[in-house]
Protein backbone atom coordinates (compact mmCIF):
# COMPACT_ATOMS: atom_id res chain seq x y z
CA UNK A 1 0.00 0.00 0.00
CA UNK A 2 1.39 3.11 -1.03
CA UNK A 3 1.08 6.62 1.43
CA UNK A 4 0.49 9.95 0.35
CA UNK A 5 0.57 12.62 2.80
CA UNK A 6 -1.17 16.08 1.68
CA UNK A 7 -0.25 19.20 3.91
CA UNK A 8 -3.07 21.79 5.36
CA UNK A 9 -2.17 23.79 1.80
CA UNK A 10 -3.25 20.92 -0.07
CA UNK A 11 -6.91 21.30 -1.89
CA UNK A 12 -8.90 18.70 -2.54
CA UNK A 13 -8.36 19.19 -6.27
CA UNK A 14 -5.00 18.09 -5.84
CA UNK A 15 -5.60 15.14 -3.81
CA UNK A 16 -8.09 13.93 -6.61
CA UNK A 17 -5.27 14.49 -9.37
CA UNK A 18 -2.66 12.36 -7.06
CA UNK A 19 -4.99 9.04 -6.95
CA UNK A 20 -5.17 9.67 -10.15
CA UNK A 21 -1.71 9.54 -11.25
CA UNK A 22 -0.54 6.81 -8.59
CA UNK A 23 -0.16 3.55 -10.32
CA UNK A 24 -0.47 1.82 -7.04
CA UNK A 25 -4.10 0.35 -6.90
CA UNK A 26 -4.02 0.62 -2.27
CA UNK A 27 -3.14 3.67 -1.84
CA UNK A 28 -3.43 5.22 1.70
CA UNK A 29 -4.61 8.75 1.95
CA UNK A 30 -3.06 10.58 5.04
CA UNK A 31 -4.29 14.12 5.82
CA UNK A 32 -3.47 17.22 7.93
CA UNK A 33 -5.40 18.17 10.73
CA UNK A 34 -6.13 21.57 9.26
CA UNK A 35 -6.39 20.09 5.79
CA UNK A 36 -9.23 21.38 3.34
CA UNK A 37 -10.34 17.53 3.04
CA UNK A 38 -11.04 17.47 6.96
CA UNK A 39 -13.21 20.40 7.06
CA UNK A 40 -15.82 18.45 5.79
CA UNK A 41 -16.72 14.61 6.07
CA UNK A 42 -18.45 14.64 2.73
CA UNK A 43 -15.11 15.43 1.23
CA UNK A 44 -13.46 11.74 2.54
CA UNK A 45 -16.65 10.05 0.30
CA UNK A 46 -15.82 12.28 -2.67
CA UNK A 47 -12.41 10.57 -2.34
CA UNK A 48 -13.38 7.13 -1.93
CA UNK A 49 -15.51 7.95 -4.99
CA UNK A 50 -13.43 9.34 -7.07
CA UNK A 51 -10.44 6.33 -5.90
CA UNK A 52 -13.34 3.52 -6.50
CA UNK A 53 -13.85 4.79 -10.08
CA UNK A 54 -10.38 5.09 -10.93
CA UNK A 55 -10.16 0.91 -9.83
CA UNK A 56 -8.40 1.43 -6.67
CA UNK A 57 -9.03 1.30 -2.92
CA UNK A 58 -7.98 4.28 -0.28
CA UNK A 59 -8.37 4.67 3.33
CA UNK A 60 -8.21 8.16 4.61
CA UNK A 61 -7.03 8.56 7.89
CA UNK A 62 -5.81 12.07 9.94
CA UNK A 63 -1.79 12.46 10.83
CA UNK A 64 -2.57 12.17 14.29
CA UNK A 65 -4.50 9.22 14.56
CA UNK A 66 -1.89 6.74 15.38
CA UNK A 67 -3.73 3.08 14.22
CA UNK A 68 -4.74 3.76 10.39
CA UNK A 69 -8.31 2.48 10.08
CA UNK A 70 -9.43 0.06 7.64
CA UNK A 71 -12.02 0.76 4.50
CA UNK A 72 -14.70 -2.31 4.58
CA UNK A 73 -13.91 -4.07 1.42
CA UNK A 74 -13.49 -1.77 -1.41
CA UNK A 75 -16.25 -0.13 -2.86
CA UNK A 76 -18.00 -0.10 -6.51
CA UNK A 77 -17.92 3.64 -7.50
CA UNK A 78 -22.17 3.14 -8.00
CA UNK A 79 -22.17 2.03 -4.11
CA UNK A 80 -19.72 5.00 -3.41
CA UNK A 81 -21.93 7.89 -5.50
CA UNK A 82 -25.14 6.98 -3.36
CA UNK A 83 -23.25 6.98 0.05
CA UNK A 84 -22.39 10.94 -0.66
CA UNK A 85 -25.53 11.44 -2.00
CA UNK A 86 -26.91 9.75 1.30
CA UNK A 87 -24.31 11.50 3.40
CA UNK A 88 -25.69 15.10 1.70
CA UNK A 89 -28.95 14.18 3.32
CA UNK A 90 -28.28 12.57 5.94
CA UNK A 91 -29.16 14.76 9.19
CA UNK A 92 -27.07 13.64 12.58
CA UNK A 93 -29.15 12.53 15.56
CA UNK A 94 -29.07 15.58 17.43
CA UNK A 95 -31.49 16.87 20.15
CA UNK A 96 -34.90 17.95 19.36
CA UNK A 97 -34.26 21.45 19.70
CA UNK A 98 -31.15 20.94 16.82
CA UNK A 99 -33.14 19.22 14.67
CA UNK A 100 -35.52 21.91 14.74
CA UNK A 101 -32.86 24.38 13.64
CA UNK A 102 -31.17 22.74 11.07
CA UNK A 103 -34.85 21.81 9.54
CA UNK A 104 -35.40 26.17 9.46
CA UNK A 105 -32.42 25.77 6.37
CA UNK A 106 -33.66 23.06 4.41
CA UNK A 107 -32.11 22.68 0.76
CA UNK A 108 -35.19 24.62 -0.61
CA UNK A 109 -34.99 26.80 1.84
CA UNK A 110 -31.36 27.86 1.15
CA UNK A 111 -32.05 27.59 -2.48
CA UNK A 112 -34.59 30.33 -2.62
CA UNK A 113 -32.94 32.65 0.44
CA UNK A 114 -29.84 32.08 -2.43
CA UNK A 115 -31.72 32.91 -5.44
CA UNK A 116 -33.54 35.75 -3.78
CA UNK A 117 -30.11 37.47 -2.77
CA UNK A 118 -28.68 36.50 -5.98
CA UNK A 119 -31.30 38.53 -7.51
CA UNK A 120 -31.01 41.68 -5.18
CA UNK A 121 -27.41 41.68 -5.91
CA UNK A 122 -27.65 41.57 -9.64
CA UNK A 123 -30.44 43.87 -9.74
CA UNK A 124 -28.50 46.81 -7.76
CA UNK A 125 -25.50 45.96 -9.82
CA UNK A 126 -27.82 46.88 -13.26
CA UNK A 127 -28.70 50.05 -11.28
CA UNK A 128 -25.46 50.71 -10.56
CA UNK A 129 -24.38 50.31 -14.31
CA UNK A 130 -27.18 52.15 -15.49
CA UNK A 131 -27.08 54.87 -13.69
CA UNK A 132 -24.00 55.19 -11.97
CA UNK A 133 -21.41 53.54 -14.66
CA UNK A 134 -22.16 54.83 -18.06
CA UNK A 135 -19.92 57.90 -19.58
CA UNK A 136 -20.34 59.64 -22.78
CA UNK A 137 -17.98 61.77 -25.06
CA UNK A 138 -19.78 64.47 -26.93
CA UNK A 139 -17.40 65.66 -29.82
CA UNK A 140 -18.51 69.37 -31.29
CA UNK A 141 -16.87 70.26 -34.92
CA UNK A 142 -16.51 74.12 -35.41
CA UNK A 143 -14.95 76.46 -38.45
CA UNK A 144 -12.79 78.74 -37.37
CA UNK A 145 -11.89 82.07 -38.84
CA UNK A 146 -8.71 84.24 -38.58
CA UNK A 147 -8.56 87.59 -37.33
CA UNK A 148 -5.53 90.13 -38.28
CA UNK A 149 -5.37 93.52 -36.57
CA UNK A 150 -1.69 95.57 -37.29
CA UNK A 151 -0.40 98.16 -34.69
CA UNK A 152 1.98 101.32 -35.31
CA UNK A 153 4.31 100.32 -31.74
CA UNK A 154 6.89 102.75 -30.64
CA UNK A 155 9.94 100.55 -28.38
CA UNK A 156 10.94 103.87 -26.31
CA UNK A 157 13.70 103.43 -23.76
CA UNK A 158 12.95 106.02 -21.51
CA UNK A 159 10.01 104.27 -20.44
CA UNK A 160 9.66 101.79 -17.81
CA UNK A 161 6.11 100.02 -18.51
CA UNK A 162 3.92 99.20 -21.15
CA UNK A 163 1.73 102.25 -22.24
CA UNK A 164 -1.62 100.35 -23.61
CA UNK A 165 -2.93 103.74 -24.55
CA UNK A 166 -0.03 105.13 -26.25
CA UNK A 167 0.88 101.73 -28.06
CA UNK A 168 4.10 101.88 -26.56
CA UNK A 169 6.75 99.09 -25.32
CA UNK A 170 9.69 99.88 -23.04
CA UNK A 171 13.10 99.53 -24.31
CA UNK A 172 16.83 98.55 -23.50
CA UNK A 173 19.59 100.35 -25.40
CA UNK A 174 22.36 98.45 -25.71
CA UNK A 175 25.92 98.14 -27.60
CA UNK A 176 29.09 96.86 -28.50
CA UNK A 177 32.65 97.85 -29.88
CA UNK A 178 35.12 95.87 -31.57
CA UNK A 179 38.48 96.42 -34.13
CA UNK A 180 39.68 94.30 -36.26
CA UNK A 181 42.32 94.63 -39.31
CA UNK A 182 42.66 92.50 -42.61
CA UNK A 183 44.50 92.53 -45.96
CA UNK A 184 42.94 93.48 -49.18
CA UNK A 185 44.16 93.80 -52.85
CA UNK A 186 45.00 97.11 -54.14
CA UNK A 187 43.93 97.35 -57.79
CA UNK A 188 44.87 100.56 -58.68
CA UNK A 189 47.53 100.63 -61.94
CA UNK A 190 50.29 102.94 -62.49
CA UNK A 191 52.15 103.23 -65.54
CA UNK A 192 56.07 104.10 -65.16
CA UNK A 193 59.24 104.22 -67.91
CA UNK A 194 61.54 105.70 -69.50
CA UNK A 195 61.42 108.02 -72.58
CA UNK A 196 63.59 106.74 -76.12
CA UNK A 197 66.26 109.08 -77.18
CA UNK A 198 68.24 109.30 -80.50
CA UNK A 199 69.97 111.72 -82.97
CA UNK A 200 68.79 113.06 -86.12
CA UNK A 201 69.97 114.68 -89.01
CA UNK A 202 68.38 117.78 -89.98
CA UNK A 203 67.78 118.86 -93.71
CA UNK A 204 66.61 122.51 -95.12
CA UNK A 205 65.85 122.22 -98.67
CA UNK A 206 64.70 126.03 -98.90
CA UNK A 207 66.74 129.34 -99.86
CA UNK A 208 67.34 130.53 -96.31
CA UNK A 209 69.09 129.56 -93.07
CA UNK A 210 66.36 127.54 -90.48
CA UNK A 211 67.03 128.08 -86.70
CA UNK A 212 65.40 125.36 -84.60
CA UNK A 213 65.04 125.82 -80.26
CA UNK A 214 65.42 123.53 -77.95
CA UNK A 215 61.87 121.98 -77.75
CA UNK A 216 61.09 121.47 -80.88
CA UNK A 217 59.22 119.19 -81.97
CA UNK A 218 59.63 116.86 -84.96
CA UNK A 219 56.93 113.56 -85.21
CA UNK A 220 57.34 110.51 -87.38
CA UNK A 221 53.44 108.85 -88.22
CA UNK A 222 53.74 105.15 -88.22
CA UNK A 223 51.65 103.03 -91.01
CA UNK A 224 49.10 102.37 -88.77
CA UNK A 225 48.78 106.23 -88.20
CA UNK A 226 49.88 106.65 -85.17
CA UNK A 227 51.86 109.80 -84.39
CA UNK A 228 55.01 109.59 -82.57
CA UNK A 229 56.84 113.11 -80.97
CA UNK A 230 59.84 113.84 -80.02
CA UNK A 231 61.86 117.56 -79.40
CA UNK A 232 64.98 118.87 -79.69
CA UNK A 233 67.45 118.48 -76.84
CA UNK A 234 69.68 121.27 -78.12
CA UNK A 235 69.66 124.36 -80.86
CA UNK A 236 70.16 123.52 -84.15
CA UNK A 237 70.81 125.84 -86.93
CA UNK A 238 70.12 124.38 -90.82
CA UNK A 239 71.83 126.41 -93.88
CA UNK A 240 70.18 127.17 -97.16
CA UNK A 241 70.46 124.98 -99.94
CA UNK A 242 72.80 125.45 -102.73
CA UNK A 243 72.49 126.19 -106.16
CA UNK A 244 75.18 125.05 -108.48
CA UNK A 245 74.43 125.65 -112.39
CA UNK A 246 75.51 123.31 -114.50
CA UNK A 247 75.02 122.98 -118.37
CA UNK A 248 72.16 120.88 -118.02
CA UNK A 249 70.20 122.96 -115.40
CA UNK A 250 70.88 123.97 -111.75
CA UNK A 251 71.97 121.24 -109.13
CA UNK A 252 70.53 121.93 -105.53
CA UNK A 253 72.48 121.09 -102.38
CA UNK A 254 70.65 120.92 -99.29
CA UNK A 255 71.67 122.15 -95.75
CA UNK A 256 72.54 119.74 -93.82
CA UNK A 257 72.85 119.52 -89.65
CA UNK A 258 73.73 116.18 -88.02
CA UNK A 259 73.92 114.85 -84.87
CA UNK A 260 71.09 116.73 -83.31
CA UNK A 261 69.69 114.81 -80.42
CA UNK A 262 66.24 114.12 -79.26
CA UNK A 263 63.96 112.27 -76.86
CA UNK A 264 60.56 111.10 -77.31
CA UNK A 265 57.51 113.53 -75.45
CA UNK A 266 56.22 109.83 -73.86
CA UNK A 267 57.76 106.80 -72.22
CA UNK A 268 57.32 103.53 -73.73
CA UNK A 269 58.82 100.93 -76.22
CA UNK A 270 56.73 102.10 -79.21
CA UNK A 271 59.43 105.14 -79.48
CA UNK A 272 62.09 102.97 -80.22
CA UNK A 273 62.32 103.92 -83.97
CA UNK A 274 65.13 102.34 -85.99
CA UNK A 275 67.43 103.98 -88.12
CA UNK A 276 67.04 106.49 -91.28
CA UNK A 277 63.63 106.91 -89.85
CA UNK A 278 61.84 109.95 -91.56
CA UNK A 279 60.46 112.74 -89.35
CA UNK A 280 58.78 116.10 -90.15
CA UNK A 281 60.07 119.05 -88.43
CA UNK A 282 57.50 121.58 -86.57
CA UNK A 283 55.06 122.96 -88.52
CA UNK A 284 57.19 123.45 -91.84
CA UNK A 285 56.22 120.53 -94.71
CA UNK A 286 58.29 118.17 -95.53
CA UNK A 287 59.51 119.51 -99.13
CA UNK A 288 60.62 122.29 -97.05
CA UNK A 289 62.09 121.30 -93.81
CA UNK A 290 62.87 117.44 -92.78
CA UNK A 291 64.74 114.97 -90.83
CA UNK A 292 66.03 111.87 -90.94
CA UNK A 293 67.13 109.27 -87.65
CA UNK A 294 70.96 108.45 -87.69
CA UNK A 295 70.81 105.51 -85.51
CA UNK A 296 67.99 103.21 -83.85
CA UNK A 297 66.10 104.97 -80.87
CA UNK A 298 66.68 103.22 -77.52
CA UNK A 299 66.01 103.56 -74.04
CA UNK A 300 61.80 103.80 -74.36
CA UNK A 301 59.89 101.89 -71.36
CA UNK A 302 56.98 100.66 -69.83
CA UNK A 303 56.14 99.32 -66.79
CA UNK A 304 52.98 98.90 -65.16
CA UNK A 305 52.68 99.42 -61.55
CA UNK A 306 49.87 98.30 -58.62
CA UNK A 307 48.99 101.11 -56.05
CA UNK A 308 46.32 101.54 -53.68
CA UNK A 309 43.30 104.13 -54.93
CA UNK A 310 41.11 106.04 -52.86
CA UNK A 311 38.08 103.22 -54.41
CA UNK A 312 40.40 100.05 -52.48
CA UNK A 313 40.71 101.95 -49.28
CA UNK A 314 36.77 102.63 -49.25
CA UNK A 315 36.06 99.28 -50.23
CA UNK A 316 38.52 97.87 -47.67
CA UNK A 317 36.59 100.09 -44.93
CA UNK A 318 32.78 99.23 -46.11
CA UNK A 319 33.82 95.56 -45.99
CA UNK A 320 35.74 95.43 -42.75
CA UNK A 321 32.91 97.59 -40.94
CA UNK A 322 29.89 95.65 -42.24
CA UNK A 323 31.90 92.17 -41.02
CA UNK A 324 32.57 93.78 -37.49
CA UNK A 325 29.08 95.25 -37.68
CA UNK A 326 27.78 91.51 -38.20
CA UNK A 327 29.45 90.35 -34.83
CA UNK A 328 28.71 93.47 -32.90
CA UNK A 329 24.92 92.33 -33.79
CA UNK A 330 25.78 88.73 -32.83
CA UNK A 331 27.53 89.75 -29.41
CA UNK A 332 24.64 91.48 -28.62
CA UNK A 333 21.98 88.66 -29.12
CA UNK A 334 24.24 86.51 -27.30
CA UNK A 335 24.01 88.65 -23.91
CA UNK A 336 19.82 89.21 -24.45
CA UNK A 337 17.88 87.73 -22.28
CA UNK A 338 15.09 84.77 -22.52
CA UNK A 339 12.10 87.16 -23.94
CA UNK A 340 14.06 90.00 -25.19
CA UNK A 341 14.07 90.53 -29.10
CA UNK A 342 16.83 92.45 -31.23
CA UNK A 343 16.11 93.83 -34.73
CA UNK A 344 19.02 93.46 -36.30
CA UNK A 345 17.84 95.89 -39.16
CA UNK A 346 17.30 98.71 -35.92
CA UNK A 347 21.45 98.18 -35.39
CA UNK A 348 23.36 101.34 -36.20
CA UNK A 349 26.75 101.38 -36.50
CA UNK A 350 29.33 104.27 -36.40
CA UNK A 351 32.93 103.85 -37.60
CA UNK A 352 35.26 105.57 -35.01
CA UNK A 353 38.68 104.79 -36.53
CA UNK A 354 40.24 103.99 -39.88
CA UNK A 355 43.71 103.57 -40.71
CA UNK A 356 45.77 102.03 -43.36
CA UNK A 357 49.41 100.65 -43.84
CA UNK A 358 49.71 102.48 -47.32
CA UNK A 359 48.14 105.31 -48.09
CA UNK A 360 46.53 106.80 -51.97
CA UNK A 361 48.76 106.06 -54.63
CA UNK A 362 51.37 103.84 -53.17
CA UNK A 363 52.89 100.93 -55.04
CA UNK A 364 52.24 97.60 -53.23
CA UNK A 365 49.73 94.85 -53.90
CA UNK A 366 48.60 94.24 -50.52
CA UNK A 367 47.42 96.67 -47.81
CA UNK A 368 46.22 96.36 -44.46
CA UNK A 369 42.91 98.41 -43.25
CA UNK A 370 42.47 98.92 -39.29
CA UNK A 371 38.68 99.73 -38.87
CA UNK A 372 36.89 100.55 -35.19
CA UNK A 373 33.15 100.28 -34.92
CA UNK A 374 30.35 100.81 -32.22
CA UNK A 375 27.37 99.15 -32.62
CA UNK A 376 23.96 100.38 -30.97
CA UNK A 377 20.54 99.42 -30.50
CA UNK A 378 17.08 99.54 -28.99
CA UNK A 379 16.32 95.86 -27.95
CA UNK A 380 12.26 95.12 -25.88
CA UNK A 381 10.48 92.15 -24.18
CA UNK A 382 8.88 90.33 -26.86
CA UNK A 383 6.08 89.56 -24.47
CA UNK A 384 5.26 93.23 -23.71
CA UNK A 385 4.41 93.59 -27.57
CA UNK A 386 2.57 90.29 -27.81
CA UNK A 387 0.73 91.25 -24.75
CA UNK A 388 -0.03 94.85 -26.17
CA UNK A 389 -1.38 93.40 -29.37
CA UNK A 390 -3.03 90.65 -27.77
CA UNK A 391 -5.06 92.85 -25.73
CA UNK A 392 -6.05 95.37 -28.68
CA UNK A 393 -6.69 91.49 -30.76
CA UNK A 394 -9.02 90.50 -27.54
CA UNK A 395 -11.29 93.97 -27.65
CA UNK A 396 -12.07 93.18 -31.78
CA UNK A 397 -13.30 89.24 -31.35
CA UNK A 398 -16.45 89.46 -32.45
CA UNK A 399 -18.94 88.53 -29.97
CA UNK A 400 -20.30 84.91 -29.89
CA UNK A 401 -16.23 84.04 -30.43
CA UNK A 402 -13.38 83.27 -28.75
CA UNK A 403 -9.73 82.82 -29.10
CA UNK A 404 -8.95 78.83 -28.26
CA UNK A 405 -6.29 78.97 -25.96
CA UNK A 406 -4.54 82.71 -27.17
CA UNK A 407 -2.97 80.90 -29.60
CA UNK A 408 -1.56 83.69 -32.03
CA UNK A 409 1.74 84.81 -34.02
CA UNK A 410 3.06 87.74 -33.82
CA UNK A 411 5.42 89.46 -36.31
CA UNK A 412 7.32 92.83 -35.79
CA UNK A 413 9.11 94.98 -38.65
CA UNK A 414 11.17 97.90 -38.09
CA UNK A 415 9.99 101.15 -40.14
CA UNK A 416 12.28 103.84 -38.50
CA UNK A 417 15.27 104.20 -35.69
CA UNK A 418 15.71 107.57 -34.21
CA UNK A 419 18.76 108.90 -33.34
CA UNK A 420 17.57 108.66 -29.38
CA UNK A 421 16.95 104.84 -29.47
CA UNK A 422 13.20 104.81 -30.44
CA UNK A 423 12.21 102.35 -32.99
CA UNK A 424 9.13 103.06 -34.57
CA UNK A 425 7.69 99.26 -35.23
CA UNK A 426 4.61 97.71 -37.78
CA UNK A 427 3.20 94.93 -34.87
CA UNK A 428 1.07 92.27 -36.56
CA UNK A 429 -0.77 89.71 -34.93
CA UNK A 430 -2.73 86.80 -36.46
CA UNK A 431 -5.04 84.28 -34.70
CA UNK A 432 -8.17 82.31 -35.01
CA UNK A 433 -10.55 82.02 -33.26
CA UNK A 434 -13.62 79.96 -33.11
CA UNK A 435 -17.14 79.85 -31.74
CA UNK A 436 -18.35 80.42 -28.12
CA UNK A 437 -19.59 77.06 -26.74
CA UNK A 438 -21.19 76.51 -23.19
CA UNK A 439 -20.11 73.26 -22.37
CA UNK A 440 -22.20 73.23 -18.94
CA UNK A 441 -25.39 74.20 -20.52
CA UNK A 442 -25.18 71.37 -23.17
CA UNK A 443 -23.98 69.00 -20.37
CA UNK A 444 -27.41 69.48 -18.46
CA UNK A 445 -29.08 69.48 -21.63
CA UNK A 446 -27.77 66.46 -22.92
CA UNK A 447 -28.02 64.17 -19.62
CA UNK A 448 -30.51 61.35 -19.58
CA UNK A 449 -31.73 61.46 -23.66
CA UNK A 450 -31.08 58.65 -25.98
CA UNK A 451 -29.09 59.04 -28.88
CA UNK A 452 -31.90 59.99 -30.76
CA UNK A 453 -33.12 62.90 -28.82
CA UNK A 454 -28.84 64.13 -28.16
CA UNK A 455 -28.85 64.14 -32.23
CA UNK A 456 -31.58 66.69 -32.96
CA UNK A 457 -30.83 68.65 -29.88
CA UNK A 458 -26.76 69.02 -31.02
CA UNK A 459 -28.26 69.95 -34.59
CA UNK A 460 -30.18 72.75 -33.44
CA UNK A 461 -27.21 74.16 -31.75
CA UNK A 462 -25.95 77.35 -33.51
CA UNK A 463 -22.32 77.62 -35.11
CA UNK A 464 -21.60 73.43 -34.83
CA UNK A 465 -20.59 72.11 -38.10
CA UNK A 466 -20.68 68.89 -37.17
CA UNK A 467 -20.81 66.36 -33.85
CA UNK A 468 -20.07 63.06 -32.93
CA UNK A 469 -21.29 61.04 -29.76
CA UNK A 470 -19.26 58.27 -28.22
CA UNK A 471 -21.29 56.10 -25.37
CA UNK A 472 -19.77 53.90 -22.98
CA UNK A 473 -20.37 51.01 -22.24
CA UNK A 474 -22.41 49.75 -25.41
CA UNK A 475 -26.22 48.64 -24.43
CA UNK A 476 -28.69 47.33 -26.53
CA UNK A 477 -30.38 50.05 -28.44
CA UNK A 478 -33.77 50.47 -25.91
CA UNK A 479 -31.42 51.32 -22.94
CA UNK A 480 -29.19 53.81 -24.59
CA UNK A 481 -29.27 56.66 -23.00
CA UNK A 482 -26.78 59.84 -21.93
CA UNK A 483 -25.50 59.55 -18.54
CA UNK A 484 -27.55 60.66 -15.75
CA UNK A 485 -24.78 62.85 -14.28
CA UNK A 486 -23.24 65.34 -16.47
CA UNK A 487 -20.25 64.21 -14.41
CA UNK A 488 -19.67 61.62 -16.78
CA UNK A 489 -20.65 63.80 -19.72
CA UNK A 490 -17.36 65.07 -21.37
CA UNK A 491 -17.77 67.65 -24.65
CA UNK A 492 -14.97 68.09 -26.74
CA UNK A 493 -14.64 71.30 -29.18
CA UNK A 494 -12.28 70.57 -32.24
CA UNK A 495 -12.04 72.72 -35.66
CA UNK A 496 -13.15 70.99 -38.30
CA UNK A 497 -10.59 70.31 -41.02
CA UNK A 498 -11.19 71.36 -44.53
């Protein structure tokens, strides 16, 4: 015979599912004092029962009885069934006045006293449910529309609060300073040389003497008919021609003066003439007066030079102040604080130094430019304007309306910056705003109607564009009704979406 011991923890559930798994056909069933199985003897039948029709035979016995007890012979699970079912009706032999008592609680009796209770409860929990449990989400669709109002705003720094009157803001007038140098290109030209110089020889081919200054000028035209000057370096004096007669006719000999030296009226290589180069001599023609180059000119030069202008230096200055303008702006947004706002077109600069490491018209390709600049400007509390325009916004809503939340944006733009700090300032605001709904009055409107009656009540409500209704928990369609407290009535206002 095999033992299994079950603890007080052990249900009778359990000890069931133990015979059954037990291939042992004697099995001997020992139990707790305090188990569940000993609370009730009907419980040791339902376990003879249930061993009988599994083909085996149990005794159940406590832990503390010392001398397990014997089962009569083992029993069919037929003869088993009908002892419980006598044991549930059996009544002990007690005294008259027990018996009495225990026949007050008959099964009938507890039956109905059960069913009757049963129904109370469930009854009181419909009422609870009904009444008490139910919530509903009423969901109103509205259009909205925009509203734009514009403001002249004066930021004035010699105030301390907002005038709502005057439409003015105060303001903080702040600056910053910096210098910085840099190199720039000079791209002025320059054009430098050296003049040719040569010697001529001078021919008169008329009846008198020719006397020639210093300065004078002879020119040679080139074939693409460009004129070329040059002048006398020294006096020159030309005799007449000759006349020698001959038998065949007269013989002319010119005067002659060599060695006469000139230099060109320009610099550059294009007065480099070569040799027995023909020149005309001031204003007399050449059948009259000429000249002729000994030699090849020499000594004409160009060279083109880079110097600084006037135009690089400005440039340099405009470009250097507008860069240290830039972070003069930026240093002072850095050090604003949470709601203050800078314009940065309301900056105004003024350069206080300007130097340079060469000055107009020197040769270099580089310079340097040293440039100082303050930086001022008006800065306000961005919330002062919103506020301002908010407030003139709020006395325009038209009436039935109202602004969800004071949601708005507000945009600012600079018009004019006097020299005293004032900024003069276009304030727009934009927001939209939607009807006026009385959520409290609908609430106690809308309590205890079914859907049908909540429908044409919403739709005769002015300014909805549409609703929805959302009930909790889902009845069938004859109890369907609002809550009965507008506690549990929630309305919702959205904007409908186009």
């Amino acid at each position: 015979m095999t033992d299994l011991t079950f603890t007080e923890q052990d249900n009778l559930a359990l000890i069931l599912e133990r015979i059954t798994q037990e291939d042992s056909t004697e099995l001997n069933i020992i139990l707790e004092t305090n188990s569940e199985a000993t609370q009730s003897p009907i419980n040791e039948e339902i376990i003879r029962y249930w061993a009988a029709k599994q083909g085996k035979t149990v005794q159940v016995r406590s832990s503390q009885d010392p001398s397990p007890g014997t089962d009569p012979t083992p029993s069919s699970p037929a003869t088993t069934l009908s002892a419980v079912k006598e044991r549930l009706t059996r009544q002990p032999e007690k005294s008259a006045r027990n018996l009495k008592q225990k026949k007050r609680f008959t099964p009938l009796r507890i039956f109905l006293i059960s069913t009757a209770g049963f129904a109370a409860f469930f009854l009181s929990a419909i009422a609870f449910v009904y009444y008490y449990l139910p919530r509903a989400t009423v969901t109103l669709y509205v259009q909205e529309s925009e509203l734009n109002q514009q403001e002249s705003v004066t930021v004035d720094p010699q105030i301390a609060e907002v005038d709502y009157n005057n439409l003015k803001i105060p303001g903080t007038a702040v600056e910053a300073q910096d210098t910085q140098s840099r190199e720039f290109k000079a791209t002025g030209e320059k054009i430098t040389g050296e003049k040719a110089t040569g010697n001529i020889t001078l021919v008169n081919m008329t009846p008198a003497a020719v006397s020639l200054k210093i300065g004078t000028v002879v020119s040679h035209t080139t074939e693409a008919g460009t004129t070329l000057s040059f002048t006398l370096l020294e006096e020159a004096t030309i005799a007449p021609r000759d006349e020698v007669f001959l038998d065949r006719g007269v013989q002319y000999n010119w005067g002659i003066t060599e060695n006469i030296s000139v230099i060109a009226t320009e610099i550059g290589e294009a007065f480099n003439l070569p040799q027995t180069t023909s020149f005309g001599v001031d204003s007399y023609t050449t059948d009259k007066v000429t000249a002729v180059s000994e030699n090849d000119f020499t000594g004409g030069l160009t060279t083109k030079l880079t110097i600084v202008t006037a135009a690089d230096q400005n440039q340099a200055r405009d470009e250097l102040a507008a860069q240290i303008s830039t972070k003069n702006a930026e240093n002072l947004r850095n050090n604003l604080d949470e709601n203050q706002q800078l314009l940065t077109e309301t900056v105004m600069d003024r350069i206080l130094e300007s130097s340079y490491s060469h000055q107009v018209e020197s040769e270099t390709e580089e310079f340097t430019a040293t440039i100082s600049v303050k930086s001022s400007a008006t800065t306000f509390d961005r919330s002062n304007i919103e506020a301002l325009l908010m407030k003139n916004l709020t006395a325009n809503i038209p009436q039935g309306f109202t602004l969800p939340n004071n949601d708005s944006t507000v945009t600012v733009e600079a018009i004019n910056v006097s020299e005293k700090g004032k900024i003069s300032l276009i304030g727009t605001i934009r927001a939209t705003v939607i009807p006026q709904i009385n959520q409290e009055e609908i609430k106690t409107s809308l309590k205890s109607l079914n859907p049908s009656q909540a429908e044409t009540y919403i739709r005769n409500l002015e300014r909805i564009s549409g609703y929805k209704v959302d009930l909790w928990p889902q009845l069938p369609s004859l109890l369907q009704r609002l809550p009965h407290r507008i506690s549990r009535i929630t309305i919702k206002i959205e904007v409908k979406q186009e």
